[in-house]
Protein backbone atom coordinates (compact mmCIF):
# COMPACT_ATOMS: atom_id res chain seq x y z
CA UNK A 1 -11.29 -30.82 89.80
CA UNK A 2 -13.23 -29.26 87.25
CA UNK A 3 -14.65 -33.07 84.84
CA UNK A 4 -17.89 -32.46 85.67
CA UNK A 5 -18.22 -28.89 84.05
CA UNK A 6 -15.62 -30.02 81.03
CA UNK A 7 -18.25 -33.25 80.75
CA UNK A 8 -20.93 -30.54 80.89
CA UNK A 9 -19.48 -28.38 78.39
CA UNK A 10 -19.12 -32.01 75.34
CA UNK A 11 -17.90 -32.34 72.58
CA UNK A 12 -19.78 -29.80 70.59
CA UNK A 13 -19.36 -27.21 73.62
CA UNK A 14 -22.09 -25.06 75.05
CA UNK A 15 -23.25 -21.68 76.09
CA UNK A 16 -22.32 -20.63 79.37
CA UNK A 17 -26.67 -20.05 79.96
CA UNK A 18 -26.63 -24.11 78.72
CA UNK A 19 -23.69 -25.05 80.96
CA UNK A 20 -25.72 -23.75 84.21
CA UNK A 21 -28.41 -25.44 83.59
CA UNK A 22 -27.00 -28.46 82.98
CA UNK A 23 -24.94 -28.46 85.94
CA UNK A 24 -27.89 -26.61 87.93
CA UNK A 25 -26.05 -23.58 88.62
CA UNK A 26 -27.03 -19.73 88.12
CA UNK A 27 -25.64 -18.55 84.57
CA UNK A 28 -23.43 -16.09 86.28
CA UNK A 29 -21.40 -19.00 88.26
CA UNK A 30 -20.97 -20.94 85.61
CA UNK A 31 -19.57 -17.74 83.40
CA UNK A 32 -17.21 -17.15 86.25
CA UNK A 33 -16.39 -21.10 86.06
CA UNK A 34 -15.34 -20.38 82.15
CA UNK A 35 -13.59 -17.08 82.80
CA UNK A 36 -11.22 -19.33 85.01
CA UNK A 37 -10.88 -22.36 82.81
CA UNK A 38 -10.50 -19.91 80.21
CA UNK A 39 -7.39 -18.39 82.12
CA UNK A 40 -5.83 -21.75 82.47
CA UNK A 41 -5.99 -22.69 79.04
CA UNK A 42 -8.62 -25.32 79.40
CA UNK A 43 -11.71 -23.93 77.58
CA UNK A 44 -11.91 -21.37 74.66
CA UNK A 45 -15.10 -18.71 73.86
CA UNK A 46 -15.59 -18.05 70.42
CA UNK A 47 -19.14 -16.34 68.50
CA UNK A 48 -21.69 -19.12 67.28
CA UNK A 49 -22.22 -19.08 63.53
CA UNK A 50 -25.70 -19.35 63.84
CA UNK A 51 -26.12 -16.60 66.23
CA UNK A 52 -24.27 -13.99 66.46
CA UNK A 53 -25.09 -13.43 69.89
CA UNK A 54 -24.44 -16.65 71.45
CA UNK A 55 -20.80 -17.39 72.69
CA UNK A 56 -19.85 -20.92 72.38
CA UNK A 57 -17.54 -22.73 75.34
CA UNK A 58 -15.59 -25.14 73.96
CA UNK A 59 -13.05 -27.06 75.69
CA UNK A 60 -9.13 -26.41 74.22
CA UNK A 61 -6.89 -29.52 73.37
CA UNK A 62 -5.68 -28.95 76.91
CA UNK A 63 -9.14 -29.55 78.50
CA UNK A 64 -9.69 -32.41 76.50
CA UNK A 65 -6.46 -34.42 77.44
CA UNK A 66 -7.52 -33.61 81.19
CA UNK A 67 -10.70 -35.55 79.93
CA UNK A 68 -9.31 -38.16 79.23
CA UNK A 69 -6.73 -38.04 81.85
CA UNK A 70 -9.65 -38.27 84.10
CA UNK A 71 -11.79 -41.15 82.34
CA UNK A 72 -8.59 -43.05 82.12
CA UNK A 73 -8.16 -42.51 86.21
CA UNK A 74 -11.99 -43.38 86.02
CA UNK A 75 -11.01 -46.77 84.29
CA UNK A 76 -8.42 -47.84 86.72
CA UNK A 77 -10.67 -47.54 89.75
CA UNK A 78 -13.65 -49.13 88.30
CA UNK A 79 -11.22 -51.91 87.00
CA UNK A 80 -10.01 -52.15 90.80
CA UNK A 81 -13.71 -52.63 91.77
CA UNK A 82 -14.45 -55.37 89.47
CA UNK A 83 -11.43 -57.24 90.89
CA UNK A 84 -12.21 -56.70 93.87
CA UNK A 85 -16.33 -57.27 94.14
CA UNK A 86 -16.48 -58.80 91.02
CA UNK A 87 -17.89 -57.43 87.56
CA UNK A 88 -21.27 -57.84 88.34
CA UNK A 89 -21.53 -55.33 91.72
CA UNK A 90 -20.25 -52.21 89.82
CA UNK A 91 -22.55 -52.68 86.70
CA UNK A 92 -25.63 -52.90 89.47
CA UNK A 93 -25.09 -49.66 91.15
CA UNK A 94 -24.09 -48.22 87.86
CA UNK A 95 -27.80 -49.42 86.64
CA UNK A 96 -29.31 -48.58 89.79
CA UNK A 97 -28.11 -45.19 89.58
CA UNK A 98 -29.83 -44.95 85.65
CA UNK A 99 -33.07 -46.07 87.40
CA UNK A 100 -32.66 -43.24 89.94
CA UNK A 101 -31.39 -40.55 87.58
CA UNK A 102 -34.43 -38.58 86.06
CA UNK A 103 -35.61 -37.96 82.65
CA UNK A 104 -34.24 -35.65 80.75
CA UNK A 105 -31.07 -35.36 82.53
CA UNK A 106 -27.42 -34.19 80.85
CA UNK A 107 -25.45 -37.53 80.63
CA UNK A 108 -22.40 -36.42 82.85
CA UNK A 109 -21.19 -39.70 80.95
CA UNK A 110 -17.13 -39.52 79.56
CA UNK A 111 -17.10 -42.60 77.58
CA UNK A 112 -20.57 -41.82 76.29
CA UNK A 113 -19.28 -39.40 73.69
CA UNK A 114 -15.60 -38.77 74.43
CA UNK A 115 -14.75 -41.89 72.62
CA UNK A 116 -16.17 -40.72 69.63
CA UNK A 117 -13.69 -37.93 69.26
């Protein structure tokens, strides 16, 4: 339910200011999105060492296996696709969805970085 904001939040985690705009929400809803992950264990808040100011949303051990969880559900479908239509169908909406996307955009993107974990 909640992959897009724990994709939002990465690897290195964010600010919740950071998190709404990269899910292009207000900063307050995306605050109240981390109070409640927070509650269930699935993101922590701790200070930033380079500013004091800043807290830093990061997502727990639990948040991260429902990452994966979720990109390994992600794998089985898109597997059932290529069976299905064939390999070459998914990749082309998957690139014609890149040529859509604009620059600049936060790569909602699991296997982009969560492999690198």
């Amino acid at each position: 339910m909640h992959g897009f904001v724990f994709q939002a939040i990465g690897p290195d985690g964010t600010t919740a200011a950071e998190l709404g705009r990269r899910l292009g929400v207000s900063k307050q809803a995306a605050g109240k999105t981390v109070e409640q992950l927070e509650r269930l264990g699935y993101v922590t808040k701790a200070g930033d060492p380079a500013d004091a100011r800043r807290k830093v949303v990061r997502l727990t051990d639990r948040g991260l296996d429902a990452l994966a969880r979720s990109a390994q559900g992600f794998d089985r479908i898109r597997e059932r696709w290529e069976r299905t239509l064939g390999a070459d169908r998914p990749a082309a909406v998957e690139e014609s969805l890149r040529t859509m996307t604009p620059d600049g955009h936060f790569p909602l993107d699991v296997p982009g970085w969560f492999s690198n974990l």
